[in-house]
Protein backbone atom coordinates (compact mmCIF):
# COMPACT_ATOMS: atom_id res chain seq x y z
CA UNK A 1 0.00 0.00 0.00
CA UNK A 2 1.06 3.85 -0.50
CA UNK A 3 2.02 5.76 2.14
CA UNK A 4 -0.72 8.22 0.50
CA UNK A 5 -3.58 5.61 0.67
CA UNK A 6 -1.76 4.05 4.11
CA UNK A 7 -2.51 7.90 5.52
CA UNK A 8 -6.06 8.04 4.27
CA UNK A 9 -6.89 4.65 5.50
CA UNK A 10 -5.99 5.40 9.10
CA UNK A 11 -6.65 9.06 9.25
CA UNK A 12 -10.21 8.14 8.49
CA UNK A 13 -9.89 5.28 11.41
CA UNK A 14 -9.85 8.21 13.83
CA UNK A 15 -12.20 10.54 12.47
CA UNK A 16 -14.36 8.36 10.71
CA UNK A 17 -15.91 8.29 6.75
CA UNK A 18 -17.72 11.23 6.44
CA UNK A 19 -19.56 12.66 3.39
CA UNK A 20 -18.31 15.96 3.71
CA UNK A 21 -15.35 17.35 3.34
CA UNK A 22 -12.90 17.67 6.79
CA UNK A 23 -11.85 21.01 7.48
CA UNK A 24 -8.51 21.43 9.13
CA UNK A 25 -9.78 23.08 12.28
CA UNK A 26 -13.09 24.52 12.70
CA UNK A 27 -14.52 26.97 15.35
CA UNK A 28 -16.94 25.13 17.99
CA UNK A 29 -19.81 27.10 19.65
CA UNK A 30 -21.29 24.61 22.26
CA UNK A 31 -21.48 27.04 25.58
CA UNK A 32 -22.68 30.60 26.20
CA UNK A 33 -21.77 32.28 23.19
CA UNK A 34 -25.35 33.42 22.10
CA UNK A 35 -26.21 34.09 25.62
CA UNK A 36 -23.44 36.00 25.91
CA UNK A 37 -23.29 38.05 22.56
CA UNK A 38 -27.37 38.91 23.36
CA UNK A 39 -26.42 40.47 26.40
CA UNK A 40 -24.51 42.84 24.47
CA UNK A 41 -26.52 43.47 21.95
CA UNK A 42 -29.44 43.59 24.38
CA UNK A 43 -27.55 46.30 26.78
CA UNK A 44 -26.49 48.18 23.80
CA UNK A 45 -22.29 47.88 24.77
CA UNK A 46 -20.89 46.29 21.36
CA UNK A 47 -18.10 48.57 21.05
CA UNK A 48 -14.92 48.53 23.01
CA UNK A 49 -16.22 49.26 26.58
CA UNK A 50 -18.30 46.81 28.34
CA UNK A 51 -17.49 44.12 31.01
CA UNK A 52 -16.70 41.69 29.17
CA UNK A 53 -13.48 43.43 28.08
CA UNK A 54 -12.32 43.29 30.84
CA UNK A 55 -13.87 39.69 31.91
CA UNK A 56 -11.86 38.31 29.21
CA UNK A 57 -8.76 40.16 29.91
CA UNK A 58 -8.56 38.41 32.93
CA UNK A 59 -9.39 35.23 32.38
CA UNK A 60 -6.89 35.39 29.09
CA UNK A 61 -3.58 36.46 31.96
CA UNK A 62 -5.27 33.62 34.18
CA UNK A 63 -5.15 30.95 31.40
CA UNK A 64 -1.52 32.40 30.53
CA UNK A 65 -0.19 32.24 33.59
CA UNK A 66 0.68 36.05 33.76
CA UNK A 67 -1.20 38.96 36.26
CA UNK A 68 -1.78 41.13 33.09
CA UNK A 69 -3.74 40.81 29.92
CA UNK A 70 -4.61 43.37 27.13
CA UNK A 71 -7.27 42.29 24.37
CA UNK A 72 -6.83 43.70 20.86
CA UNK A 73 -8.07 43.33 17.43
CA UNK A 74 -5.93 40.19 16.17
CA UNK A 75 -2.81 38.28 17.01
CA UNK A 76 -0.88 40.53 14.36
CA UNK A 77 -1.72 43.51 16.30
CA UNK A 78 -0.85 42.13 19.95
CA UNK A 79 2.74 41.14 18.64
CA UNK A 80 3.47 44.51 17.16
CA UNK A 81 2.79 46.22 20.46
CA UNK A 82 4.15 43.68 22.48
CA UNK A 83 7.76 44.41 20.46
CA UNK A 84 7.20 48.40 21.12
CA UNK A 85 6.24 48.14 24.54
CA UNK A 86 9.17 46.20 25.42
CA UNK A 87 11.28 48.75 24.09
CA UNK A 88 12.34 47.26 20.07
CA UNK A 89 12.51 50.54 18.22
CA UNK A 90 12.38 51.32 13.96
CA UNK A 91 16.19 49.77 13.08
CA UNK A 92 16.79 47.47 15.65
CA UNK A 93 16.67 43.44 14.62
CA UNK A 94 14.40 41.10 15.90
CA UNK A 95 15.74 37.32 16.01
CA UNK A 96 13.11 34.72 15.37
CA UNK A 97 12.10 31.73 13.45
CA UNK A 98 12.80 31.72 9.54
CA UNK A 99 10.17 28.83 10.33
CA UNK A 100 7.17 30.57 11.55
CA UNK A 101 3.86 32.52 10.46
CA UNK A 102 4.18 35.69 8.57
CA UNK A 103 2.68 37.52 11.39
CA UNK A 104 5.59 37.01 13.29
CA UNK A 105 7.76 38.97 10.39
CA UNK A 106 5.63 41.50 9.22
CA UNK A 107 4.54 42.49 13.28
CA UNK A 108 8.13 43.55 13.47
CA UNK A 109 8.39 45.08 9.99
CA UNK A 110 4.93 47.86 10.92
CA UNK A 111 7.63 48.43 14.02
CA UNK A 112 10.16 49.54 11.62
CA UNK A 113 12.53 46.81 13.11
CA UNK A 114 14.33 44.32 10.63
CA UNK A 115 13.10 40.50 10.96
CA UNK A 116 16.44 38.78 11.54
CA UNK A 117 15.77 34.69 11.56
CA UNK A 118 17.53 31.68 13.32
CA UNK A 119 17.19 28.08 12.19
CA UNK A 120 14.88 25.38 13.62
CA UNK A 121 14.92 23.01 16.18
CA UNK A 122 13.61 19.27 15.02
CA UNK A 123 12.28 18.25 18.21
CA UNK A 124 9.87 21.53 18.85
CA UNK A 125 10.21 22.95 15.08
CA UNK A 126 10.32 26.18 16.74
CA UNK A 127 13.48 28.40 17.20
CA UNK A 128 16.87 26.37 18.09
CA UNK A 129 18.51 27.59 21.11
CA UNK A 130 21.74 25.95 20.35
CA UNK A 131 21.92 27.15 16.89
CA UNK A 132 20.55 30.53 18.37
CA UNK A 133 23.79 30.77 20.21
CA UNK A 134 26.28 29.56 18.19
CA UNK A 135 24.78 32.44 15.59
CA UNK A 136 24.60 34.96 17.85
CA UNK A 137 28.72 34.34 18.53
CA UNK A 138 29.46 34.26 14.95
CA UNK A 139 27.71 37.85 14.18
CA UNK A 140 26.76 39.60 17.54
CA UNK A 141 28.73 41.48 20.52
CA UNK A 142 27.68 42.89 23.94
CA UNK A 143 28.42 46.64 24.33
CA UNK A 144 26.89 48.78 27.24
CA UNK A 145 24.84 45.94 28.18
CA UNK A 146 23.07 45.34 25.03
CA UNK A 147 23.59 43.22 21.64
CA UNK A 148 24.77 44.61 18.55
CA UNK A 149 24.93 42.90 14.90
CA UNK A 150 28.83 43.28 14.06
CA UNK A 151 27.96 42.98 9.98
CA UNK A 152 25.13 45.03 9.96
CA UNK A 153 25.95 47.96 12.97
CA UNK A 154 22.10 47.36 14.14
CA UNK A 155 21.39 46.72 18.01
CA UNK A 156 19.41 43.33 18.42
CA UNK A 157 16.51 43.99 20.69
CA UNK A 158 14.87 41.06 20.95
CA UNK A 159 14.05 37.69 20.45
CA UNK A 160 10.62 36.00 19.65
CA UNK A 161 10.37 32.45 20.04
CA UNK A 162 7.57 31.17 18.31
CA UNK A 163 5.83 27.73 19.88
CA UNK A 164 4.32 26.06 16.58
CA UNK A 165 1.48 24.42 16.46
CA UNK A 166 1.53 24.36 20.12
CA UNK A 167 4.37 23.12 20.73
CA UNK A 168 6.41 24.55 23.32
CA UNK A 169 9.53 26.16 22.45
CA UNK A 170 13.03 25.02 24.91
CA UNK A 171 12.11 27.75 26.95
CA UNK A 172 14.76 27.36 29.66
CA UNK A 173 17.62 27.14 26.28
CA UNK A 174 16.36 30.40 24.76
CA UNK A 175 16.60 32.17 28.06
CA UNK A 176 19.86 30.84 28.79
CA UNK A 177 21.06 32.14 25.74
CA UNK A 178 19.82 35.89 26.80
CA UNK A 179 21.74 35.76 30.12
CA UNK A 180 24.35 36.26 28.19
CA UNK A 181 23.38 38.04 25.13
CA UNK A 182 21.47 40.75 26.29
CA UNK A 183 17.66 41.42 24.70
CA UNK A 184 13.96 41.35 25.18
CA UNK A 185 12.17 38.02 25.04
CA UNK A 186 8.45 38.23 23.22
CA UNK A 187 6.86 35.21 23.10
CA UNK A 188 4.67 34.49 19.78
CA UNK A 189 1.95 32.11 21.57
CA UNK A 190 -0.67 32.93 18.90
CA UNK A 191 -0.90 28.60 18.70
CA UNK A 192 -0.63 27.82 22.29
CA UNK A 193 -2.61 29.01 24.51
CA UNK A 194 -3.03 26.41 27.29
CA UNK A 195 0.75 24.73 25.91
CA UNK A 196 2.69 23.85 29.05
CA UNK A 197 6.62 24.05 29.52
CA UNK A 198 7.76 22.44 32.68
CA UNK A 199 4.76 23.45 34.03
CA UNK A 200 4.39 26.76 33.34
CA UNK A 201 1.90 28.27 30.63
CA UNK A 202 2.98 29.43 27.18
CA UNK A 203 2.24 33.56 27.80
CA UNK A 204 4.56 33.22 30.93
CA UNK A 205 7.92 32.49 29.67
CA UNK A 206 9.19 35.79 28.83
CA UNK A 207 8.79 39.36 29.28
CA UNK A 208 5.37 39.67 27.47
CA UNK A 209 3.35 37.81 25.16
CA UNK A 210 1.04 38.09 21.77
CA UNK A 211 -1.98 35.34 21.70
CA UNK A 212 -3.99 35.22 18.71
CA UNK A 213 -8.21 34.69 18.45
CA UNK A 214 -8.33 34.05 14.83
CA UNK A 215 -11.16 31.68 13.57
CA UNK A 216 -9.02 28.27 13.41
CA UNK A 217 -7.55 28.68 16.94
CA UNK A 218 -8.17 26.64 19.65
CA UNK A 219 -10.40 29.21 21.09
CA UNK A 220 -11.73 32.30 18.71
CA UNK A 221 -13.77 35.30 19.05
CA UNK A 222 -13.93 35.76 15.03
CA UNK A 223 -10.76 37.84 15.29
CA UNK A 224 -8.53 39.10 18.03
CA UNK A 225 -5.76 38.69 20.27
CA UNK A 226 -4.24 39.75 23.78
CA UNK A 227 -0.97 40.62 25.07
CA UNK A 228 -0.05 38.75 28.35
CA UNK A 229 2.65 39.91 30.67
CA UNK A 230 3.48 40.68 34.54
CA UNK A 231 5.24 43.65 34.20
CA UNK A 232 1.97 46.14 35.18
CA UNK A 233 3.90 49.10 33.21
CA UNK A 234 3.95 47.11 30.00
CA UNK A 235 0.55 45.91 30.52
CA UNK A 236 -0.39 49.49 31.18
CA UNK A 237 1.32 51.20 28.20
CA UNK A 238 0.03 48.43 26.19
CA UNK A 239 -3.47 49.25 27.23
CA UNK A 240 -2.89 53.27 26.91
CA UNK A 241 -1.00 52.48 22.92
CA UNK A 242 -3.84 49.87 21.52
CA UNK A 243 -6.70 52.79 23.02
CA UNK A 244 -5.25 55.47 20.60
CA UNK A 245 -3.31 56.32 23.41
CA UNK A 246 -6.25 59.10 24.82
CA UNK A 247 -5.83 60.40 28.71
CA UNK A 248 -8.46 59.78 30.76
CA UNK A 249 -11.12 63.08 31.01
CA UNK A 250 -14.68 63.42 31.32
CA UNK A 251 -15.51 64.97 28.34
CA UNK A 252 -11.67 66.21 26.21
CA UNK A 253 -10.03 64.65 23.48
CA UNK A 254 -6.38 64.74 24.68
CA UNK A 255 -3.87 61.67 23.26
CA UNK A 256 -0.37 62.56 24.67
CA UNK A 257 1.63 60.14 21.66
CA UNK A 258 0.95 58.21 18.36
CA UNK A 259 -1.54 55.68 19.22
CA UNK A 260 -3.34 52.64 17.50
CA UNK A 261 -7.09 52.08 17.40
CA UNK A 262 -6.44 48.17 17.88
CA UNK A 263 -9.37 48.26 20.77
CA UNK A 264 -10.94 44.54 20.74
CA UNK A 265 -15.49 45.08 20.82
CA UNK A 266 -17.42 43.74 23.92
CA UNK A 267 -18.95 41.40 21.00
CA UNK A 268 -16.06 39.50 20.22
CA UNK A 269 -14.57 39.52 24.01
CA UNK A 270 -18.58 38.17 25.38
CA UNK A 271 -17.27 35.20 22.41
CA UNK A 272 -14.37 35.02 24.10
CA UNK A 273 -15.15 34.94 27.91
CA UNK A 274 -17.45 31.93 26.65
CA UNK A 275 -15.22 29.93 24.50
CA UNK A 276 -12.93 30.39 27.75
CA UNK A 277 -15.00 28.80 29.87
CA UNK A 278 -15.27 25.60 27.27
CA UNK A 279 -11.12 25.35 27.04
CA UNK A 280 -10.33 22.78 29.85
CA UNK A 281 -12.66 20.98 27.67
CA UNK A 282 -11.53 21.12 24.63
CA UNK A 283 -7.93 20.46 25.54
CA UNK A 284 -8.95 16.90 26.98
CA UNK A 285 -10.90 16.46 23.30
CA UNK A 286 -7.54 17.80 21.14
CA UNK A 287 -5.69 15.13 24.31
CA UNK A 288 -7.94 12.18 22.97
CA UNK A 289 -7.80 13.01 19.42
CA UNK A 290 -3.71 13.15 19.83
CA UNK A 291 -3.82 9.94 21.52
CA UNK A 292 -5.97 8.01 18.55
CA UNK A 293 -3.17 9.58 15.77
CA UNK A 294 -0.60 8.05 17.75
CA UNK A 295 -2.08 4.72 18.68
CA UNK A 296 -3.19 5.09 14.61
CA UNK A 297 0.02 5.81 13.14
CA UNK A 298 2.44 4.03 15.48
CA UNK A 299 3.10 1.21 12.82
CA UNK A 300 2.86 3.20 9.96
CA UNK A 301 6.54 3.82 8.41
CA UNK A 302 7.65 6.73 6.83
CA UNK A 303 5.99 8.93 8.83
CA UNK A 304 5.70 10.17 12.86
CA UNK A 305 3.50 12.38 14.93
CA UNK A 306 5.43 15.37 16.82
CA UNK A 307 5.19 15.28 20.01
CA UNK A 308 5.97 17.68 22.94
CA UNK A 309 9.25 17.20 24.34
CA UNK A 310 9.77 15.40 27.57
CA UNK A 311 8.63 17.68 30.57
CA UNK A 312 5.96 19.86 28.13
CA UNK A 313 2.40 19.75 27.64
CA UNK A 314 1.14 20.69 23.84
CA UNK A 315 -2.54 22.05 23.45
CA UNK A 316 -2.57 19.96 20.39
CA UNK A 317 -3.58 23.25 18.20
CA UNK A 318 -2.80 20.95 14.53
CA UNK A 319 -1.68 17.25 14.31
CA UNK A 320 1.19 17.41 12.78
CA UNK A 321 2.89 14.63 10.82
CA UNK A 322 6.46 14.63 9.90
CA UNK A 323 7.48 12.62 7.13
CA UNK A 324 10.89 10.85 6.60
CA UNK A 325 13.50 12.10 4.06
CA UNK A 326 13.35 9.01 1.73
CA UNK A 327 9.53 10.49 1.35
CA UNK A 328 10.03 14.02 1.67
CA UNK A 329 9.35 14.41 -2.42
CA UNK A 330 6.46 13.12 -1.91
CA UNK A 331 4.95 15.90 0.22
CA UNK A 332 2.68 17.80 -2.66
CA UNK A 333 1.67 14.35 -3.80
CA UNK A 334 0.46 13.57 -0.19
CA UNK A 335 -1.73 16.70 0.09
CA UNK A 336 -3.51 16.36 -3.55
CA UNK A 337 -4.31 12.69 -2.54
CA UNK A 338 -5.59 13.76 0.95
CA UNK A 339 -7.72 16.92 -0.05
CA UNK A 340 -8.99 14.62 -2.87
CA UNK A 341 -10.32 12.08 -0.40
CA UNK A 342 -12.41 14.93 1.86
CA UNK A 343 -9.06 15.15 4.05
CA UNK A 344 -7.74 18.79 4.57
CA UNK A 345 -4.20 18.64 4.64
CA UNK A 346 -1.83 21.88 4.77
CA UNK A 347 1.76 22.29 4.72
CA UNK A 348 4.18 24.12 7.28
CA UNK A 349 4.58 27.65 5.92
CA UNK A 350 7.05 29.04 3.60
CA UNK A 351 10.31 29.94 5.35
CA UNK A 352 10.32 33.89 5.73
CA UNK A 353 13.56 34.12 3.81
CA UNK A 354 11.86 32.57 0.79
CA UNK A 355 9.72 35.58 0.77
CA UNK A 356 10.30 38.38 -1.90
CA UNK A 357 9.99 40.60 1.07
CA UNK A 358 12.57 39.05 3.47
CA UNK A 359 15.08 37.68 0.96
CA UNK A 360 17.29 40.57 1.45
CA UNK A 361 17.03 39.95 5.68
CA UNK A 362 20.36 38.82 8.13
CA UNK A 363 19.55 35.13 8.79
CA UNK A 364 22.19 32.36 10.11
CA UNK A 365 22.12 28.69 8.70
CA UNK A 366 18.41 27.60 7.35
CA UNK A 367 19.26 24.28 6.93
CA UNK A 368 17.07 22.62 9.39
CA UNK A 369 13.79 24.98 8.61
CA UNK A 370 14.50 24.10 4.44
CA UNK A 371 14.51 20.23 5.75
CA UNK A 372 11.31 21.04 7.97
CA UNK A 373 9.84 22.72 5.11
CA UNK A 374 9.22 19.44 3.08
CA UNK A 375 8.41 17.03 5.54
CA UNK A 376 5.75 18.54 7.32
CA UNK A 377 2.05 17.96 7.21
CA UNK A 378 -0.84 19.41 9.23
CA UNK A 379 -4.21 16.90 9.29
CA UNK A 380 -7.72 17.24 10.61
CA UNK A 381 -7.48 18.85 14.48
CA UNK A 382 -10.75 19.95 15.38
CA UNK A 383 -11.30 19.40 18.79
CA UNK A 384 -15.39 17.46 17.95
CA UNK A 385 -13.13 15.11 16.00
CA UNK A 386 -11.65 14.23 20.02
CA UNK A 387 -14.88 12.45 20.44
CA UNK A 388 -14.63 10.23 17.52
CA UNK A 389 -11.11 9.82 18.66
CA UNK A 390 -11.64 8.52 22.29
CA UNK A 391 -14.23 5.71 20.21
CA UNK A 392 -11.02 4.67 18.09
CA UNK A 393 -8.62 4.42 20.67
């Protein structure tokens, strides 16, 4: 049998034949969400004051592990002022993932900073922390307690680990590596919320944090995003920026610096305080569904599931398969046969350096992320499929 047809057959094991076609990952209403969204549209607060603002912003810093939590538009949004709060200014370089959304690039491009990107780790397929360092001693130096780019004479502000799929980044690594090479550390969880690394929460593992809301997250609220952190001064300045920075008054129009109208509605945050209170359960339905792909696939060769590394705790965002090398030029082949069977099946992005835009960027080694880049698959995640799972397993 194909490994194409070998996929199909046990893919469909877990989720079962279905007439219809099986989206990647589709939002689930199943809680207070009407309830909610009436209440707005019943009290007349839509817009971007109401309680459930700040209900959400709450619960989002609870869920994080962090004290703080600003809601804004979309995940873009929160990562662009998480990088200006935290001090990257237009010119400096931002290390992250060649690997990685293009929200993660272009959020530091509206800063004016310069994307600079590191290679991959296999194990998380998010930033390296060894290869992290040994680029950073090739091309960097400490002076006056920060980290300048020898080549290019641009400070390095900051570093943005980006946890894929869910999948926590080596936290601990990355961290270790800024002891000694001085910078901010921004964590892109847009994929993880509820991730675990050594017990902490994704959100919590560096100076601030972006989440994102879109539609195909784990949770959604049709767009948005938040911006966790425990530093109250960040939190606050991220709150005053994303409000089109106006001061307080009863009645004047005074905004004291260049702000951004990146306010999240009481609509979508009511969506969100519900789909918050549904998330313990849906990470034990994406936990079951995980569980049937591995018991599914175990035997199947050619291909393996990634899994969190020892000591971390994946939400299970996308199921992603990673095939061998000996297959890896059979990767478009694999996603026409797939979609043509009902199965959604997307590849890992297009590393940022392959972009017309980012061509020109500073970037160390690749190799790893231009490996990743043909071996990766994502298949059907969506945490209802967790229920046909658990019946498989």
């Amino acid at each position: 049998m194909s490994l194409a047809k070998d996929l199909v057959r046990r893919i469909r094991d877990v989720i079962g034949t279905q007439e219809d076609f099986v989206p990647l990952h589709v939002p689930e209403f199943n809680g207070r969400e009407r309830e909610l969204i009436l209440d707005c549209i019943d009290t007349g607060w839509v817009s971007s004051v109401g309680s459930y603002v700040e209900k959400f912003e709450i619960e989002v810093a609870r869920w994080s592990g962090c004290t703080h939590g600003v809601v804004v538009a979309n995940g873009t949004a929160a990562l662009q002022i998480s990088l200006i709060v935290a001090g990257v200014k237009s010119g400096d370089e931002v290390l992250m993932p060649a690997l990685t959304f293009v929200a993660t690039a272009n959020a530091t491009t509206h800063v004016g900073a310069v994307p600079h990107f590191i290679d991959s780790a296999y194990d998380t397929l998010g930033i390296c922390p060894m290869k992290l360092r040994a680029h950073l001693e090739q091309v960097a130096e400490v002076r006056d307690k920060q980290t300048w780019n020898r080549h290019t004479g641009r400070r390095i502000a900051a570093v943005v680990p980006m946890h894929v799929f869910g999948c926590p980044v080596e936290m601990d690594e990355v961290n270790a590596v800024v002891s000694d090479w001085p910078m901010v550390v921004v964590e892109d969880a847009a994929e993880s919320l509820g991730s675990r690394y050594k017990e902490r929460l994704c959100g919590s593992l560096g100076d601030i944090a972006a989440i994102s809301f879109n539609g195909n997250k784990i949770i959604t609220t049709g767009g948005g995003g938040a911006i966790v952190t425990d530093d109250a001064e960040l939190a606050m300045r991220a709150k005053h920026l994303t409000t089109t920075a106006k001061l307080p008054h009863e009645w004047a129009f005074v905004h004291d610096e260049v702000g951004f109208n990146y306010r999240l509605p009481n609509l979508n945050a009511a969506l969100g305080v519900a789909q918050l209170e549904q998330l313990d359960a849906r990470l034990d339905q994406k936990r079951e569904l995980f569980f049937a792909y591995e018991k599914a696939f175990q035997e199947v060769k050619g291909v393996q599931l990634l899994r969190a590394p020892d000591g971390s705790v994946s939400n299970n965002w996308l199921v992603t398969l990673i095939i061998d090398r000996a297959y890896s030029g059979e990767r478009d082949h694999l996603l026409q046969v797939l979609n043509e069977e009902g199965i959604m099946t997307r590849p890992v992005w297009t590393p940022m350096h392959r972009l017309d835009m980012y061509m020109k960027n500073p970037r160390a080694d690749l190799s790893s992320a231009e490996d990743l880049e043909t071996r990766v698959l994502n298949i059907p995640s969506s945490a209802y499929l967790g229920i046909r799972g658990r019946a498989a397993l």
